[in-house]
N, C-alpha and C. Protein backbone atom coordinates (compact mmCIF):
# COMPACT_ATOMS: atom_id res chain seq x y z
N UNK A 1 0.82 -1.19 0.00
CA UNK A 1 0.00 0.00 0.00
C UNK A 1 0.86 1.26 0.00
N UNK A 2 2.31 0.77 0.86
CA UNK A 2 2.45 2.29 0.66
C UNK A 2 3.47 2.59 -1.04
N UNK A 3 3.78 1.58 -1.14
CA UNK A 3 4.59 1.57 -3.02
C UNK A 3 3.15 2.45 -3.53
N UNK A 4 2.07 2.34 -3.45
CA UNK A 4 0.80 2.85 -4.52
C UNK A 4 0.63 4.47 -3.96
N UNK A 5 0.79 4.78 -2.41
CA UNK A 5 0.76 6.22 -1.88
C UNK A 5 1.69 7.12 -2.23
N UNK A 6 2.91 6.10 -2.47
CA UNK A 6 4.29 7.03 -2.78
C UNK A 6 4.15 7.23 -4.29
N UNK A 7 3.58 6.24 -5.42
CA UNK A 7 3.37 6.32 -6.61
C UNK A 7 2.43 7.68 -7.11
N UNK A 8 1.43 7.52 -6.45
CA UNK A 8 0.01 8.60 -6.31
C UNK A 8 0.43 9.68 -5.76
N UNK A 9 1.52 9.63 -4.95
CA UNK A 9 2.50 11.56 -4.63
C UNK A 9 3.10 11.68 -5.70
N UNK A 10 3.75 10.71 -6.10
CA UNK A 10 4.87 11.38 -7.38
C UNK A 10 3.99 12.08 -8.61
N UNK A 11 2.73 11.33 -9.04
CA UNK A 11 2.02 11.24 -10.18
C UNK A 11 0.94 13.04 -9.59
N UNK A 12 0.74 13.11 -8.58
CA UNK A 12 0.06 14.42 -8.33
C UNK A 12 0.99 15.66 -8.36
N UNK A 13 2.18 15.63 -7.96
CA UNK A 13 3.24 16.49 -7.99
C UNK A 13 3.87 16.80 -9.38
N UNK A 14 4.20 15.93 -10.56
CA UNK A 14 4.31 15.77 -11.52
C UNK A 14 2.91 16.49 -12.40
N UNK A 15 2.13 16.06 -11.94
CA UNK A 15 0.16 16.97 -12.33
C UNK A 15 0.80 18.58 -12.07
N UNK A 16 0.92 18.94 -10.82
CA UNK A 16 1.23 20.13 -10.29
C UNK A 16 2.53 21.04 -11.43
N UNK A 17 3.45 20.13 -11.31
CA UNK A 17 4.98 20.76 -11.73
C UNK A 17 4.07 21.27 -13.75
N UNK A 18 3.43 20.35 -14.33
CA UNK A 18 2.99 20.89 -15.75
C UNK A 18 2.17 21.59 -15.60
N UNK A 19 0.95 21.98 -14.51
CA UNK A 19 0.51 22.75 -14.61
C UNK A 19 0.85 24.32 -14.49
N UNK A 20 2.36 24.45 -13.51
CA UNK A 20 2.49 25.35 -13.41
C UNK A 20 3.59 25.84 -14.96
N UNK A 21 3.84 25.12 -15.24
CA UNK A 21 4.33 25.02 -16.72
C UNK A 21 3.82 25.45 -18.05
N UNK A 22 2.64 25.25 -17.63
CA UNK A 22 1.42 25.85 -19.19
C UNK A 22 1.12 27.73 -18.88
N UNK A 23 0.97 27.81 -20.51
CA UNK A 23 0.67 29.15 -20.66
C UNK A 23 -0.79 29.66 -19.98
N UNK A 24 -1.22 30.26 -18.45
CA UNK A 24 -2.60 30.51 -18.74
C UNK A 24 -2.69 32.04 -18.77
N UNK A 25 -2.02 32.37 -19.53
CA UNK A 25 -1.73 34.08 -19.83
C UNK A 25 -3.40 34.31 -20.80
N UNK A 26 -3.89 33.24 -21.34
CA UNK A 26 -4.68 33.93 -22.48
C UNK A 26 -6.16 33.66 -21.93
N UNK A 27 -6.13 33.23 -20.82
CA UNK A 27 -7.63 32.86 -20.19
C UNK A 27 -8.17 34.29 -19.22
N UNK A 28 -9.83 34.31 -19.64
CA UNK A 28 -10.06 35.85 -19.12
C UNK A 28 -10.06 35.95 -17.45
N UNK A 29 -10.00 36.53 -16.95
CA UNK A 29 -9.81 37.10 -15.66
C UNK A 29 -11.12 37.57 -15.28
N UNK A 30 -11.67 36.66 -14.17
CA UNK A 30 -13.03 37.10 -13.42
C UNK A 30 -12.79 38.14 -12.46
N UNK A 31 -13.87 38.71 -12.08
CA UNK A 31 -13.71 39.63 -11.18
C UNK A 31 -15.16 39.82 -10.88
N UNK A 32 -15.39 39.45 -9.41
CA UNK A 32 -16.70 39.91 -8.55
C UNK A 32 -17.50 38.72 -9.62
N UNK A 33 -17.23 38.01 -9.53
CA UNK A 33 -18.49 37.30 -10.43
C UNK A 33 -18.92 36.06 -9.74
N UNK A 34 -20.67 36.14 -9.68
CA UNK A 34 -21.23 35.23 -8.56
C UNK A 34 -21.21 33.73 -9.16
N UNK A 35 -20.66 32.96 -8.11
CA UNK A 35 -20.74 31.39 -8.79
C UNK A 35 -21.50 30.72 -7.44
N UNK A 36 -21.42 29.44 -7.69
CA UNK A 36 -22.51 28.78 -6.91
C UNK A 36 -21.62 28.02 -6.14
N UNK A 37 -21.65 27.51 -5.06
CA UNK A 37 -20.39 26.76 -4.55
C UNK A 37 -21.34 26.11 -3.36
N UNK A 38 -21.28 24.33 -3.84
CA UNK A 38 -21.52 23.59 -3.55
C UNK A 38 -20.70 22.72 -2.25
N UNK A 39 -21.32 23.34 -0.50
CA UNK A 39 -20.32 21.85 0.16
C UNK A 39 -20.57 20.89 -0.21
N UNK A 40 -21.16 20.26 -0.66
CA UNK A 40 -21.77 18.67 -0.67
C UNK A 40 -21.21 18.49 -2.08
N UNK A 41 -20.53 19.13 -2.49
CA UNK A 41 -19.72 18.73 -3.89
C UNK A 41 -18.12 19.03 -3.81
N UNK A 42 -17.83 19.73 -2.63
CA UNK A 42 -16.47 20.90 -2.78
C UNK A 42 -15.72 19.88 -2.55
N UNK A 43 -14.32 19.49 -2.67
CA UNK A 43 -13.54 19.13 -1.69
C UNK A 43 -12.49 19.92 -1.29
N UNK A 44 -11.41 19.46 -0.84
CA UNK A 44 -10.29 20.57 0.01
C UNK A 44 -9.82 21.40 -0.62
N UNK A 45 -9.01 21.40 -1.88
CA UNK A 45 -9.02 22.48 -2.19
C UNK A 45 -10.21 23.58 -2.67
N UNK A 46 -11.79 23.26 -2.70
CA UNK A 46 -12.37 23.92 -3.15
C UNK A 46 -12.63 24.85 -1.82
N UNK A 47 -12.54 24.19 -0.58
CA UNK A 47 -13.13 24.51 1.06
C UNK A 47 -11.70 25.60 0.99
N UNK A 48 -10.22 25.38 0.68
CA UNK A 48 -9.30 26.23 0.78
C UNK A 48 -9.31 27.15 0.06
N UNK A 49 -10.02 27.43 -0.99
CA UNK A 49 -10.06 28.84 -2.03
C UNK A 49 -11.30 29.32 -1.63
N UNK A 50 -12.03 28.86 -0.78
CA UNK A 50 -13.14 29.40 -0.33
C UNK A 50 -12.93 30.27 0.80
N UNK A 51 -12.19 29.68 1.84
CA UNK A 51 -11.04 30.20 2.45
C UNK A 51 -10.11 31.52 2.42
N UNK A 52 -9.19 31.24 1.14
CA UNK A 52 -8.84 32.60 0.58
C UNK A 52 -9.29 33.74 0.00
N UNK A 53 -10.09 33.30 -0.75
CA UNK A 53 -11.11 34.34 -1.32
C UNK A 53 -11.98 34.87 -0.08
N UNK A 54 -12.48 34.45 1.17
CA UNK A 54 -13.28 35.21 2.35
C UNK A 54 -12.33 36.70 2.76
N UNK A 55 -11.13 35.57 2.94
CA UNK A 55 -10.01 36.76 3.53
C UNK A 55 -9.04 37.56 2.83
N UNK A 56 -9.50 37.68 1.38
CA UNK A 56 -9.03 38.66 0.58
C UNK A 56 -10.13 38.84 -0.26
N UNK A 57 -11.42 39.07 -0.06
CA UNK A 57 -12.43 39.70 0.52
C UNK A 57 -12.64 41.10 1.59
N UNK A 58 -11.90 39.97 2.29
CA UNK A 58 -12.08 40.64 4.07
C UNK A 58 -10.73 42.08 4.30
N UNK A 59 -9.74 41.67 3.38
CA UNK A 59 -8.50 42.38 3.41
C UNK A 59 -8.84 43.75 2.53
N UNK A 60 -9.25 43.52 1.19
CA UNK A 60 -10.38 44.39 0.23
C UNK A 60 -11.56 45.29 0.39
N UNK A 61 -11.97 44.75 1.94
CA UNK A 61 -12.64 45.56 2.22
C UNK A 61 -12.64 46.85 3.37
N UNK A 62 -11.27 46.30 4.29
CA UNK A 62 -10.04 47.12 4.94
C UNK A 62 -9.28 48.08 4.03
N UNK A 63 -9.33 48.25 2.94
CA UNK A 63 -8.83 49.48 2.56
C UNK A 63 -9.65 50.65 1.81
């Protein structure tokens, strides 16, 4: 089990390393725009950008 955990880190990190690799210079840029956000669908990273976005929100609205 753990040969398949250590396999499934390498293979998500490797996901990570090309994504930060690709061009997303040409994709449009939202701003203030209402989306629907599902707990019963989110998982962690969706609960963690939910997260960030409150408190840079919250920081945005301090100045």
């Amino acid at each position: 089990m753990t040969n398949q955990n250590n396999q499934n880190n390498e293979n998500n990190e490797n996901n990570q390393n090309n994504l930060e690799k690709q061009n997303f210079g040409i994709l449009p840029v939202g701003k203030n725009e209402d989306v629907e956000f599902s707990e019963e669908l989110a998982d962690e990273a969706d609960r963690n950008a939910a997260q960030r976005a409150a408190a840079a929100d919250a920081r945005n609205e301090q100045e």
